[in-house]
PDB file of N, CA and C in Angstrom:
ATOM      1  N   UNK A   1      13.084  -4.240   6.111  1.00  0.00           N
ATOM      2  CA  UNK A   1      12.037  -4.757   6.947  1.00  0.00           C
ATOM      3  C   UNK A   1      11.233  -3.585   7.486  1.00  0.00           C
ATOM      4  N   UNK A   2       9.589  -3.676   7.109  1.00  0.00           N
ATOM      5  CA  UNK A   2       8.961  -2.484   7.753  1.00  0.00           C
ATOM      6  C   UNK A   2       8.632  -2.809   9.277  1.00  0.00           C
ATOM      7  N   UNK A   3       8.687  -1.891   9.917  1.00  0.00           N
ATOM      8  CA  UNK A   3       8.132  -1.727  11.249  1.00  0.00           C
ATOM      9  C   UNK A   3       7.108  -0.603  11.854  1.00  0.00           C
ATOM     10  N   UNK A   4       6.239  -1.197  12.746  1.00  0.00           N
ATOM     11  CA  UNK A   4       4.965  -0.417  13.363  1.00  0.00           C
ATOM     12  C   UNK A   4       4.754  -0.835  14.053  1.00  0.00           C
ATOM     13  N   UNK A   5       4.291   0.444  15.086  1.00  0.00           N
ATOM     14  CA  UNK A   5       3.389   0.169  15.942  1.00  0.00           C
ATOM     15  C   UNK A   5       2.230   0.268  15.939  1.00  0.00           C
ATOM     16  N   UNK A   6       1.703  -0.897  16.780  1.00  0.00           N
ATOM     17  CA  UNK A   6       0.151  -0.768  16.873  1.00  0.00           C
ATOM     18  C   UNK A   6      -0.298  -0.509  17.845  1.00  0.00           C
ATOM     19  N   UNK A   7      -1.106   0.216  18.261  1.00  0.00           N
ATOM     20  CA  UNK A   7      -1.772   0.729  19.182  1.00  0.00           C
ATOM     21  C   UNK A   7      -3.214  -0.003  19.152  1.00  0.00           C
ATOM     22  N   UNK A   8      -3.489  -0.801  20.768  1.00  0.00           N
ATOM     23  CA  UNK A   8      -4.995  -0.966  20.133  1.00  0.00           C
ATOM     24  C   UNK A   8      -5.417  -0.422  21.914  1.00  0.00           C
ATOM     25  N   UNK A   9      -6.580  -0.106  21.754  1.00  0.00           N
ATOM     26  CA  UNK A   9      -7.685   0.111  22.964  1.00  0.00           C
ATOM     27  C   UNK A   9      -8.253  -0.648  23.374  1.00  0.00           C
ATOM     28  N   UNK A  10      -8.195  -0.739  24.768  1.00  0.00           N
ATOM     29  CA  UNK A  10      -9.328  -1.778  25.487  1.00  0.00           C
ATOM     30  C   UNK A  10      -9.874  -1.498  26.550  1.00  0.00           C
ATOM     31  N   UNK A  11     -10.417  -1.913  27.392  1.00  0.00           N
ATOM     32  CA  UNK A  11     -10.619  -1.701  29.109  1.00  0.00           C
ATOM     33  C   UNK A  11      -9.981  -1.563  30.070  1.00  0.00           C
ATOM     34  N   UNK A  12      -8.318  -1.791  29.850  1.00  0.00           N
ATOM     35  CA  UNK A  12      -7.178  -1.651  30.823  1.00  0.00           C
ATOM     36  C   UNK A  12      -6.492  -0.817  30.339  1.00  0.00           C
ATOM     37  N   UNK A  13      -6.586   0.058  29.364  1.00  0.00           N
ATOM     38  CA  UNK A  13      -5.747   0.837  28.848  1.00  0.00           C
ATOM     39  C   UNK A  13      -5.483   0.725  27.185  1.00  0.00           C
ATOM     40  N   UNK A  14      -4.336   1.468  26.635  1.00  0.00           N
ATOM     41  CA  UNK A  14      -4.054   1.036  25.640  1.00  0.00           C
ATOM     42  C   UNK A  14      -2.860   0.444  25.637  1.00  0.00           C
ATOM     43  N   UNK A  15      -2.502  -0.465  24.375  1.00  0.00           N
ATOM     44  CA  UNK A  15      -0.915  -1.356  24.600  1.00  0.00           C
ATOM     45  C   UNK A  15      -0.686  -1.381  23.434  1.00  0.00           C
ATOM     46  N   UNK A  16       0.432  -1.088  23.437  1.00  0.00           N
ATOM     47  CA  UNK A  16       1.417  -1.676  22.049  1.00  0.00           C
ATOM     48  C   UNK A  16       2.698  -2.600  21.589  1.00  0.00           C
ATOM     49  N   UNK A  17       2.103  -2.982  19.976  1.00  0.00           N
ATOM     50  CA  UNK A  17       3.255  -4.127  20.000  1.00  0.00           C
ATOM     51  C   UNK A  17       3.755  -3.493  18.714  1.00  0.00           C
ATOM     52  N   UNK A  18       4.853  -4.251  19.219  1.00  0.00           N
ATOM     53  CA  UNK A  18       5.883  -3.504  17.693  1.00  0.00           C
ATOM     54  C   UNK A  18       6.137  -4.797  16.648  1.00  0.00           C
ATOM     55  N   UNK A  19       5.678  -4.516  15.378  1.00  0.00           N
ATOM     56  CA  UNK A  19       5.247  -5.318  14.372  1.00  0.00           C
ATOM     57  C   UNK A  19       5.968  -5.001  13.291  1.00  0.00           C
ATOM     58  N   UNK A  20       6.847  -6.470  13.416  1.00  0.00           N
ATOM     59  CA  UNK A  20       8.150  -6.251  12.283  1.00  0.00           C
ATOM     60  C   UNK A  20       7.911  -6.808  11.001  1.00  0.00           C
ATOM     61  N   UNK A  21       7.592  -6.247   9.540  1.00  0.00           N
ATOM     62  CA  UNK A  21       6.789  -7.120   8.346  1.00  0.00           C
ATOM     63  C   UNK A  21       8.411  -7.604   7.747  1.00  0.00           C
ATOM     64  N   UNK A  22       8.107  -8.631   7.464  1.00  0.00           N
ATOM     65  CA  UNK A  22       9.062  -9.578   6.904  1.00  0.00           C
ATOM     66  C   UNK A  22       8.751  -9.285   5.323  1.00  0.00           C
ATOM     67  N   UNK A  23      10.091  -8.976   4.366  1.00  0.00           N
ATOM     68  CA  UNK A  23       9.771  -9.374   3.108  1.00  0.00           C
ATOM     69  C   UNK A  23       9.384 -10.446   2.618  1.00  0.00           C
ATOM     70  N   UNK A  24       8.529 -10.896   1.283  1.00  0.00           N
ATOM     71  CA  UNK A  24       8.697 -12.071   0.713  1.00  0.00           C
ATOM     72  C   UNK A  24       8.279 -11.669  -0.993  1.00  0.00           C
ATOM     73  N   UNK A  25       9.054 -13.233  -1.624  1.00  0.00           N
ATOM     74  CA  UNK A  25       8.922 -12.707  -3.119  1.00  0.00           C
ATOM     75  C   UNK A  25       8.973 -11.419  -3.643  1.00  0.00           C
ATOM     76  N   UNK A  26      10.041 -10.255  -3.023  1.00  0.00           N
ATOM     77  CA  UNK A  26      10.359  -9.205  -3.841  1.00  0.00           C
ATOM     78  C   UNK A  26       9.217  -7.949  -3.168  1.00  0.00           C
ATOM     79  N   UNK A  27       8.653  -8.337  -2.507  1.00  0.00           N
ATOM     80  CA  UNK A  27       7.849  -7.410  -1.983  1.00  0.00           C
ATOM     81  C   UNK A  27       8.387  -6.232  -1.109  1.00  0.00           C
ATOM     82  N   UNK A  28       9.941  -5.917  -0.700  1.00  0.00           N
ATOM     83  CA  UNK A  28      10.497  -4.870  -0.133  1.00  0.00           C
ATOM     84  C   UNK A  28      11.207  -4.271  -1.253  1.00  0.00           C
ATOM     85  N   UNK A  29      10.871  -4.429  -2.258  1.00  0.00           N
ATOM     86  CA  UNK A  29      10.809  -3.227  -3.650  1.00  0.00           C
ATOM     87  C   UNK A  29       9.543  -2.404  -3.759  1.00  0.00           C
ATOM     88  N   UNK A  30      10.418  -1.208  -3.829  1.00  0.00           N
ATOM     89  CA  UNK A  30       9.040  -0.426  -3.663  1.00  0.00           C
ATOM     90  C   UNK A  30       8.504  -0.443  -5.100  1.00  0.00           C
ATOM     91  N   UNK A  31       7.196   0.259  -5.317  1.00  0.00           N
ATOM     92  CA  UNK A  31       6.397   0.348  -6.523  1.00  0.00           C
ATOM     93  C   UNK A  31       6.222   2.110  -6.746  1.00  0.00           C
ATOM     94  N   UNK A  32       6.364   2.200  -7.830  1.00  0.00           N
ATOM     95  CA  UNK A  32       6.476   3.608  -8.238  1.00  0.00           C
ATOM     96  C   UNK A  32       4.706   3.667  -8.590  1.00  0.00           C
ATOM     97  N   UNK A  33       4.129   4.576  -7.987  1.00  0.00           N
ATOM     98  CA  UNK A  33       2.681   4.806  -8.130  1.00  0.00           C
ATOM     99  C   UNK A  33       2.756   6.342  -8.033  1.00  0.00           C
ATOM    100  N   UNK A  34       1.771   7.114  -8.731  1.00  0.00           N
ATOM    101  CA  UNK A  34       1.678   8.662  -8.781  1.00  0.00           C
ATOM    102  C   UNK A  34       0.252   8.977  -8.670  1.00  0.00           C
ATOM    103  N   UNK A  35      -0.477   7.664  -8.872  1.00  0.00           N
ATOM    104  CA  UNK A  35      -1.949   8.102  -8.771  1.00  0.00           C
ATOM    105  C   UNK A  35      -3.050   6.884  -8.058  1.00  0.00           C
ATOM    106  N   UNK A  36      -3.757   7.166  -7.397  1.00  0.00           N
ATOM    107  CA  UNK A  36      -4.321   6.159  -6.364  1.00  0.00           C
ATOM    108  C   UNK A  36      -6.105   6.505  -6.748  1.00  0.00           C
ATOM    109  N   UNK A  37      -6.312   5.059  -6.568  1.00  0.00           N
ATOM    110  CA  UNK A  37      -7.946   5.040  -6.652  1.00  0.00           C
ATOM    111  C   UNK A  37      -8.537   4.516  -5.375  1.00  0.00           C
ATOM    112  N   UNK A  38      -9.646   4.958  -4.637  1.00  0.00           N
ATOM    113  CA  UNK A  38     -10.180   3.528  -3.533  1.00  0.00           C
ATOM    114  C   UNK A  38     -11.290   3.183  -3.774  1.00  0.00           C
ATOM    115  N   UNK A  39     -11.942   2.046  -3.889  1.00  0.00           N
ATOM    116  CA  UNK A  39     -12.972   1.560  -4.140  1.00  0.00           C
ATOM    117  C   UNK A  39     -13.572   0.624  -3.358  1.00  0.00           C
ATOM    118  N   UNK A  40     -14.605   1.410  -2.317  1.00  0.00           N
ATOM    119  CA  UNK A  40     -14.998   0.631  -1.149  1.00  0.00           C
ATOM    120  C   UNK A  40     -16.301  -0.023  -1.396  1.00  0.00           C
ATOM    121  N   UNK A  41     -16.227  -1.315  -1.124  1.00  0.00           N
ATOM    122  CA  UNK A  41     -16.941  -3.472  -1.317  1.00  0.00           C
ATOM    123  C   UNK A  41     -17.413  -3.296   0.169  1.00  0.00           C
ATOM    124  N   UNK A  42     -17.964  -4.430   0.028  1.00  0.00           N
ATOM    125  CA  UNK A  42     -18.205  -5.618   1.552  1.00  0.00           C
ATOM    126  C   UNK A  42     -17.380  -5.604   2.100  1.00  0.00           C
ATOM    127  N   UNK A  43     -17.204  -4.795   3.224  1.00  0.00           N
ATOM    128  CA  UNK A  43     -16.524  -5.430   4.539  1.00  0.00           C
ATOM    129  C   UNK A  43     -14.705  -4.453   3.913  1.00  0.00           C
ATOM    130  N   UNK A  44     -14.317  -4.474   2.673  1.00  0.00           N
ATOM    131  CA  UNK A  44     -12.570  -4.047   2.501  1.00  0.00           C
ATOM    132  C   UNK A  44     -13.024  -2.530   1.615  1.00  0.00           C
ATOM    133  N   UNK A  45     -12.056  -2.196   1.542  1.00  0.00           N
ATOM    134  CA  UNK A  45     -11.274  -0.869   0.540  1.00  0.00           C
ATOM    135  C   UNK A  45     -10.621  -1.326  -0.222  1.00  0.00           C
ATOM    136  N   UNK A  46     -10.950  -1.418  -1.694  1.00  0.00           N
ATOM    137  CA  UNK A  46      -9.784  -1.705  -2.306  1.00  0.00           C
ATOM    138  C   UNK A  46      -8.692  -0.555  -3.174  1.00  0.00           C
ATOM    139  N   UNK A  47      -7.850  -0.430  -2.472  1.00  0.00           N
ATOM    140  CA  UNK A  47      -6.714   0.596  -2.974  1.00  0.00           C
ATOM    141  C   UNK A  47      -6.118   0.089  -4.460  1.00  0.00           C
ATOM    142  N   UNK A  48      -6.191   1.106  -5.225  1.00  0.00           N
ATOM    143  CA  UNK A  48      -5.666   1.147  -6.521  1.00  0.00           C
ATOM    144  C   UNK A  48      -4.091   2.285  -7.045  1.00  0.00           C
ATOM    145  N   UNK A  49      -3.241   1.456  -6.456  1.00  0.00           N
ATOM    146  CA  UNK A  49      -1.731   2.778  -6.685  1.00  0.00           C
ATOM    147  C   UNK A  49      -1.879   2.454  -8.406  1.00  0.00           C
ATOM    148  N   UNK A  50      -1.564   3.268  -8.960  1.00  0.00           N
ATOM    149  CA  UNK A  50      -1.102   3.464 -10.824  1.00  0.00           C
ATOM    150  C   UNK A  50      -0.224   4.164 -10.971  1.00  0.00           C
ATOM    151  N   UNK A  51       0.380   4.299 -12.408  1.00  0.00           N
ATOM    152  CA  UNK A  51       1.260   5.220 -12.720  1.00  0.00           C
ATOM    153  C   UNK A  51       1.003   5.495 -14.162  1.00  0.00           C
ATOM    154  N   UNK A  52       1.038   6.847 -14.442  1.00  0.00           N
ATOM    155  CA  UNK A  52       0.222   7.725 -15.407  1.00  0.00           C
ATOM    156  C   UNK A  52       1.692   8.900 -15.774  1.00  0.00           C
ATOM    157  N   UNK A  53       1.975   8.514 -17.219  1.00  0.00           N
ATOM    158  CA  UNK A  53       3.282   9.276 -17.512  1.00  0.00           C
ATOM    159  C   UNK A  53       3.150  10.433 -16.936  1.00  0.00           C
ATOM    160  N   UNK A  54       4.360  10.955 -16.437  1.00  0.00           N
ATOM    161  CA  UNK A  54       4.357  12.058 -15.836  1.00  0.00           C
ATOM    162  C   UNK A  54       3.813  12.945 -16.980  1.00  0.00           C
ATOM    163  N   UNK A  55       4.542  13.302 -17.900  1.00  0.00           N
ATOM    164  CA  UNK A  55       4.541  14.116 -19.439  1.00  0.00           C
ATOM    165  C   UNK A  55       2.619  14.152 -19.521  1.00  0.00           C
ATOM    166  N   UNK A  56       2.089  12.820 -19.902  1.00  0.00           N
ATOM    167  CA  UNK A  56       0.826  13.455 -19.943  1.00  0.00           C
ATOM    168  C   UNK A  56      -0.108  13.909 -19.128  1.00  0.00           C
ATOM    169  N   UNK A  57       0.234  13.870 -17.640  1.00  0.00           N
ATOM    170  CA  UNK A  57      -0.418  14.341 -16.314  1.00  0.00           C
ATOM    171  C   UNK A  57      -0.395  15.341 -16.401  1.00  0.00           C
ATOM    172  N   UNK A  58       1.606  16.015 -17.077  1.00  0.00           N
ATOM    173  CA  UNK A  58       1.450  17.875 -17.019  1.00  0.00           C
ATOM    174  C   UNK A  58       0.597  18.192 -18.302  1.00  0.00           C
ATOM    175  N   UNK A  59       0.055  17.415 -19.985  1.00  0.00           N
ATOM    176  CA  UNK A  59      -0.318  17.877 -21.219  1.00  0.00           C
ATOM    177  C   UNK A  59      -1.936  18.325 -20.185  1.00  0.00           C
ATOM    178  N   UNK A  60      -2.838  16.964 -19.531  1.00  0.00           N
ATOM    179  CA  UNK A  60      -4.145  17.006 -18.983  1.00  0.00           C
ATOM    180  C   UNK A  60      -4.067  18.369 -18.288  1.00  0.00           C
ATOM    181  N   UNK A  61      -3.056  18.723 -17.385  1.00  0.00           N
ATOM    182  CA  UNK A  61      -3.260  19.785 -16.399  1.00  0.00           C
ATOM    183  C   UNK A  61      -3.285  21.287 -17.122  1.00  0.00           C
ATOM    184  N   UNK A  62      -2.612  21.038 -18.001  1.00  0.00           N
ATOM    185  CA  UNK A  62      -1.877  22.250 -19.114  1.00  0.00           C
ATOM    186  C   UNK A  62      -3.684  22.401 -19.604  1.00  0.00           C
ATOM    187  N   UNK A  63      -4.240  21.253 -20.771  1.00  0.00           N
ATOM    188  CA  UNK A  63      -5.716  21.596 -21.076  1.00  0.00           C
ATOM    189  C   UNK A  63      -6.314  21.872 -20.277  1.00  0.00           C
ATOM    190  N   UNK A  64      -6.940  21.351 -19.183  1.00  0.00           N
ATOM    191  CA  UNK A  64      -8.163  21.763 -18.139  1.00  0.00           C
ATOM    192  C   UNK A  64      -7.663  23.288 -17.773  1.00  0.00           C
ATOM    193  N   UNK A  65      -6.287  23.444 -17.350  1.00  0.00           N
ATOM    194  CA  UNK A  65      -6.131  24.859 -17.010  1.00  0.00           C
ATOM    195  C   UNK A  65      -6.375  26.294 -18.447  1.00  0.00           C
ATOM    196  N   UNK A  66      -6.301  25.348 -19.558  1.00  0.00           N
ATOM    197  CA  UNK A  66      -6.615  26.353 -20.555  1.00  0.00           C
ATOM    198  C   UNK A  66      -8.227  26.116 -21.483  1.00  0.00           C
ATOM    199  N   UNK A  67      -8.643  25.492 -20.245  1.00  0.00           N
ATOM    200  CA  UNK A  67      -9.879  24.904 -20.770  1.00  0.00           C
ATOM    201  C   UNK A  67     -10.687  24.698 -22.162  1.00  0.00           C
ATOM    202  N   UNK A  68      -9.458  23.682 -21.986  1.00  0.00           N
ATOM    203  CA  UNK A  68      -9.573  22.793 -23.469  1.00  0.00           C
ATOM    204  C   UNK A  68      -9.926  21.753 -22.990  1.00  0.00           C
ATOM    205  N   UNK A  69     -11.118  20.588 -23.830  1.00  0.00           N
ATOM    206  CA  UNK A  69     -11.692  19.550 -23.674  1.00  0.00           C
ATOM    207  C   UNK A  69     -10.469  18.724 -23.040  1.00  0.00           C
ATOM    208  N   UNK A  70     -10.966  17.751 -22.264  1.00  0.00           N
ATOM    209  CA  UNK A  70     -10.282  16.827 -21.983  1.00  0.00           C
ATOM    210  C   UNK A  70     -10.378  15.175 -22.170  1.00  0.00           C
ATOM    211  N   UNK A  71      -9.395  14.331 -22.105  1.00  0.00           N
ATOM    212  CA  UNK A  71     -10.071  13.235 -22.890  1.00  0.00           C
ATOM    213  C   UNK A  71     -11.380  12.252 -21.499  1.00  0.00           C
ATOM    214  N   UNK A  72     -12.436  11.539 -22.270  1.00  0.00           N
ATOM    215  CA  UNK A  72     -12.789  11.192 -21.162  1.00  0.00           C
ATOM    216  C   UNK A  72     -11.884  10.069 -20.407  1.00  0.00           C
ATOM    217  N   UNK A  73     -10.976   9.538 -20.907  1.00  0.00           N
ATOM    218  CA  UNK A  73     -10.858   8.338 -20.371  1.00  0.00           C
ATOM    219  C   UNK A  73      -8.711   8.500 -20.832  1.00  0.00           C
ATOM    220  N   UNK A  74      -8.035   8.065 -19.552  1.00  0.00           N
ATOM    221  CA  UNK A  74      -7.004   7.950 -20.278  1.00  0.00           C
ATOM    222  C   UNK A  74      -6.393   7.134 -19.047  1.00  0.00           C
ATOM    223  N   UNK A  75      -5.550   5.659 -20.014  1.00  0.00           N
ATOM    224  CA  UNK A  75      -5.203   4.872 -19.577  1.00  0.00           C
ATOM    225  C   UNK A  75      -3.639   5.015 -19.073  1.00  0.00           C
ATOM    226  N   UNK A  76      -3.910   4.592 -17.726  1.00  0.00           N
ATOM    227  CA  UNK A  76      -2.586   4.548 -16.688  1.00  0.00           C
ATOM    228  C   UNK A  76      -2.355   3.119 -16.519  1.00  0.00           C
ATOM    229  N   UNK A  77      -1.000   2.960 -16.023  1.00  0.00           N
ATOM    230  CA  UNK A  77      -0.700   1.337 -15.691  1.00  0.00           C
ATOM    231  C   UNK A  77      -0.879   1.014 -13.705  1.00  0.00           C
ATOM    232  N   UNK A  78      -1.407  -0.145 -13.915  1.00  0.00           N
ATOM    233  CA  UNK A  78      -2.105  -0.714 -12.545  1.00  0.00           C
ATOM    234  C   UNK A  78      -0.583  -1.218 -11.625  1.00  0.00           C
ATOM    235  N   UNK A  79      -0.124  -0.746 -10.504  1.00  0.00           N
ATOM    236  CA  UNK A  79       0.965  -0.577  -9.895  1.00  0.00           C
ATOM    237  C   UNK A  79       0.680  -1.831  -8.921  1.00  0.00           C
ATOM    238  N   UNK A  80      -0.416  -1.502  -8.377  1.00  0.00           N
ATOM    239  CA  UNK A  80      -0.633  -2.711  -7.286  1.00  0.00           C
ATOM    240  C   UNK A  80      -1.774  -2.399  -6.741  1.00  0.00           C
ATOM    241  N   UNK A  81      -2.578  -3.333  -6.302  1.00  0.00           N
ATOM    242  CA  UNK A  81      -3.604  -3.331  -5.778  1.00  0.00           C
ATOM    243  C   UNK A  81      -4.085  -3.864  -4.202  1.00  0.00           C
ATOM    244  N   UNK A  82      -4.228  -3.277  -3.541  1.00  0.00           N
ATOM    245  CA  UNK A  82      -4.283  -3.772  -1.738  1.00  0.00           C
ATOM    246  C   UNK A  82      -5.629  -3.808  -1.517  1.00  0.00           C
ATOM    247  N   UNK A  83      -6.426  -4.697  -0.522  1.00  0.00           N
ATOM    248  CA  UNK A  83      -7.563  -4.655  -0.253  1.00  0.00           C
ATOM    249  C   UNK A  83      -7.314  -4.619   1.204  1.00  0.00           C
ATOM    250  N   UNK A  84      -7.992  -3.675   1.958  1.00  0.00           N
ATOM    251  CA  UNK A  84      -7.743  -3.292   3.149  1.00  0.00           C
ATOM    252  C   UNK A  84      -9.096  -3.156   3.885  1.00  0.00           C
ATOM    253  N   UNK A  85      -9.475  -3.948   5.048  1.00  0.00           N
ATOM    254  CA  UNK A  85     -10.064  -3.852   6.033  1.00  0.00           C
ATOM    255  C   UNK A  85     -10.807  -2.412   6.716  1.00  0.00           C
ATOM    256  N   UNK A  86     -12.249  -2.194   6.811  1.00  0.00           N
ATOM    257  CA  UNK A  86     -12.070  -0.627   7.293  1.00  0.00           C
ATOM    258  C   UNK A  86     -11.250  -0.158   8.418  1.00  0.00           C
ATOM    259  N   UNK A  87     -11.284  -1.007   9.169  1.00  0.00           N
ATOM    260  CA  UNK A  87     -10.347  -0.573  10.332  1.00  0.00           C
ATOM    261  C   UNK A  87      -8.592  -0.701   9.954  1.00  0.00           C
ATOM    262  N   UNK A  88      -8.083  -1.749   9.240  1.00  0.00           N
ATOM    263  CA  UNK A  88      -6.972  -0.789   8.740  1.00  0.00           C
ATOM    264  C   UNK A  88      -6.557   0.199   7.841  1.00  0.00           C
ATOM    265  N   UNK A  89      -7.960   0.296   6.494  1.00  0.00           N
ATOM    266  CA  UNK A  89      -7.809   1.334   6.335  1.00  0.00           C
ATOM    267  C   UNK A  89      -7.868   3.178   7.162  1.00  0.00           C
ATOM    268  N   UNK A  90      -8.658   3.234   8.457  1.00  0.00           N
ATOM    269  CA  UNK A  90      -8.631   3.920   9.299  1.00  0.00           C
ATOM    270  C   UNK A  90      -7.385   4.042   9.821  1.00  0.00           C
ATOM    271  N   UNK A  91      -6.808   3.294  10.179  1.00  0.00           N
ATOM    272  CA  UNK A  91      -5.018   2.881  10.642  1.00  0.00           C
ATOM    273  C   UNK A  91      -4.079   3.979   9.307  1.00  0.00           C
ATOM    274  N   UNK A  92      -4.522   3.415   8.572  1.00  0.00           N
ATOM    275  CA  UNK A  92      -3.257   3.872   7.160  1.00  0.00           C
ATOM    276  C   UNK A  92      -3.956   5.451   7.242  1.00  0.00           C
ATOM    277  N   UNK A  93      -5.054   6.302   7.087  1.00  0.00           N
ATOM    278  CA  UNK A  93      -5.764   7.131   7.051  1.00  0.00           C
ATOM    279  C   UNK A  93      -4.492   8.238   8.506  1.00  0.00           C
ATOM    280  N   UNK A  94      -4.862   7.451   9.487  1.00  0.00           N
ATOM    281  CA  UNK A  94      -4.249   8.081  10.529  1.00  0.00           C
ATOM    282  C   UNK A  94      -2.755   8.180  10.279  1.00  0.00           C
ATOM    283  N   UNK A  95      -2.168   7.030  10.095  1.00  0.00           N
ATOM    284  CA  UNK A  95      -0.699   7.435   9.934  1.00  0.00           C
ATOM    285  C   UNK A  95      -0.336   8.321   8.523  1.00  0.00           C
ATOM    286  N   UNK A  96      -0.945   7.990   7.719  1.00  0.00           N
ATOM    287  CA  UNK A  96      -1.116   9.395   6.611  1.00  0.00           C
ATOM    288  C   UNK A  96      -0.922  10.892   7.045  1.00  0.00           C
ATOM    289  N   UNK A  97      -1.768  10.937   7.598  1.00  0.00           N
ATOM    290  CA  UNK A  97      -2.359  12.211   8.657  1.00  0.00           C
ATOM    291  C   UNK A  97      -1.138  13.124   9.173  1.00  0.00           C
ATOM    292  N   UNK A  98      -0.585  11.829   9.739  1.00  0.00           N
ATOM    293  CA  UNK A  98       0.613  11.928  10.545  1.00  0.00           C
ATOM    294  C   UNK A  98       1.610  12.590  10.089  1.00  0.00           C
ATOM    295  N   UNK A  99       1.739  11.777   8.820  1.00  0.00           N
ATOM    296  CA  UNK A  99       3.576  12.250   7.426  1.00  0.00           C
ATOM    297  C   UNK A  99       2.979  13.596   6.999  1.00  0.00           C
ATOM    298  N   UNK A 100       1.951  13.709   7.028  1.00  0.00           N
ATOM    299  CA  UNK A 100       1.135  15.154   5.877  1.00  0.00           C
ATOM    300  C   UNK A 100       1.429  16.849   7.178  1.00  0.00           C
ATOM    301  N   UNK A 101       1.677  15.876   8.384  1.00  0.00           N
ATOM    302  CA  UNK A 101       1.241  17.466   9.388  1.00  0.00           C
ATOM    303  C   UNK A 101       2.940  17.338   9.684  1.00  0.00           C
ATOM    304  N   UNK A 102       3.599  16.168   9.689  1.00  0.00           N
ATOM    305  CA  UNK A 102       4.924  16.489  10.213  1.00  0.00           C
ATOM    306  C   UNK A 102       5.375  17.460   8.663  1.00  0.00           C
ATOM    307  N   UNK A 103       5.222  16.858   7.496  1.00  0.00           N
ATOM    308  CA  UNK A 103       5.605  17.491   5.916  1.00  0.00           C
ATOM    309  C   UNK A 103       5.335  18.880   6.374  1.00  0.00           C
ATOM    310  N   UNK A 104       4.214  19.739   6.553  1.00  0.00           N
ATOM    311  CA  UNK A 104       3.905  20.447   6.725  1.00  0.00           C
ATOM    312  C   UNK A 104       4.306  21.508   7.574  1.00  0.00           C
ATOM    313  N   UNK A 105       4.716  20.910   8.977  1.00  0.00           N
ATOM    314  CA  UNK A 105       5.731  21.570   9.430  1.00  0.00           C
ATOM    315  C   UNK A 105       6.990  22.156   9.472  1.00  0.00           C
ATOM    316  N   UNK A 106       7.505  21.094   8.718  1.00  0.00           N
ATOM    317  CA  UNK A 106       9.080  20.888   8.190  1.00  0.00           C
ATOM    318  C   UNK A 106       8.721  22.107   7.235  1.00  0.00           C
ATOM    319  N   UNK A 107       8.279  22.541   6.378  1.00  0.00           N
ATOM    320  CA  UNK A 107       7.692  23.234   5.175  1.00  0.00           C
ATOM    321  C   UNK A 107       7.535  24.666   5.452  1.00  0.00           C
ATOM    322  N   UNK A 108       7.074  24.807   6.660  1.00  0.00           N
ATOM    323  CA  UNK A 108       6.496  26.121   7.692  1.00  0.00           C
ATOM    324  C   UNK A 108       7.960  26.307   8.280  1.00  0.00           C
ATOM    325  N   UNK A 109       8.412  25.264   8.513  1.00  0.00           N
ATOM    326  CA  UNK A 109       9.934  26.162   9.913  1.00  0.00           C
ATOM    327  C   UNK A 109      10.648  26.777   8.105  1.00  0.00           C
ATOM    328  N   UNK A 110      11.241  25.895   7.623  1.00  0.00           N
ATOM    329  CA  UNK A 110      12.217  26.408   6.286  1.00  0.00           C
ATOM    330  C   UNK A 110      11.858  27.753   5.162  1.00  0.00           C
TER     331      UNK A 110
END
């Protein structure tokens, strides 16, 4: 079961509720994704997780670094797709933020 807090702002302060997501239909399996697209519509973001063999991610990186042509187009498999609100995408943006400076630290003390 995931859990968060939300923080929202108002005129009396800020308050938070703690927001417990319930699984359903298999949805607390995670999805193996290595590569992400966003593609921002009317009003949402739509997030694109994929997964792109590891093996040919290192062949692409191996050419461009020995600058050899690359292909234009190479097909990955579609992991899942989320359409997200700007303001929760701003939310996910921030708590991102968050895992990337604590990673970072952890990284710096060791």
């Amino acid at each position: 079961m995931a859990k968060e807090t939300i923080s929202e702002s108002n005129d009396s302060g800020a308050q938070s509720i703690n927001l417990q997501l319930v699984p359903a239909n298999g949805s607390d399996q995670p999805v193996l994704a290595n590569v992400t697209m966003v593609q921002p519509t009317v009003g949402v973001a739509l997030l694109d997780f994929g997964f792109l063999d590891p093996g040919a991610m290192g062949a692409l990186q191996r050419m461009a670094r020995a600058g050899k042509k690359v292909p234009e187009r190479v097909n990955g498999r579609l992991a899942a797709r989320v359409a997200l609100s700007y303001e929760a995408l701003g939310a996910l943006h921030r708590q991102i933020g968050g895992v990337l400076q604590a990673v970072a630290k952890r990284e710096t003390a060791q």
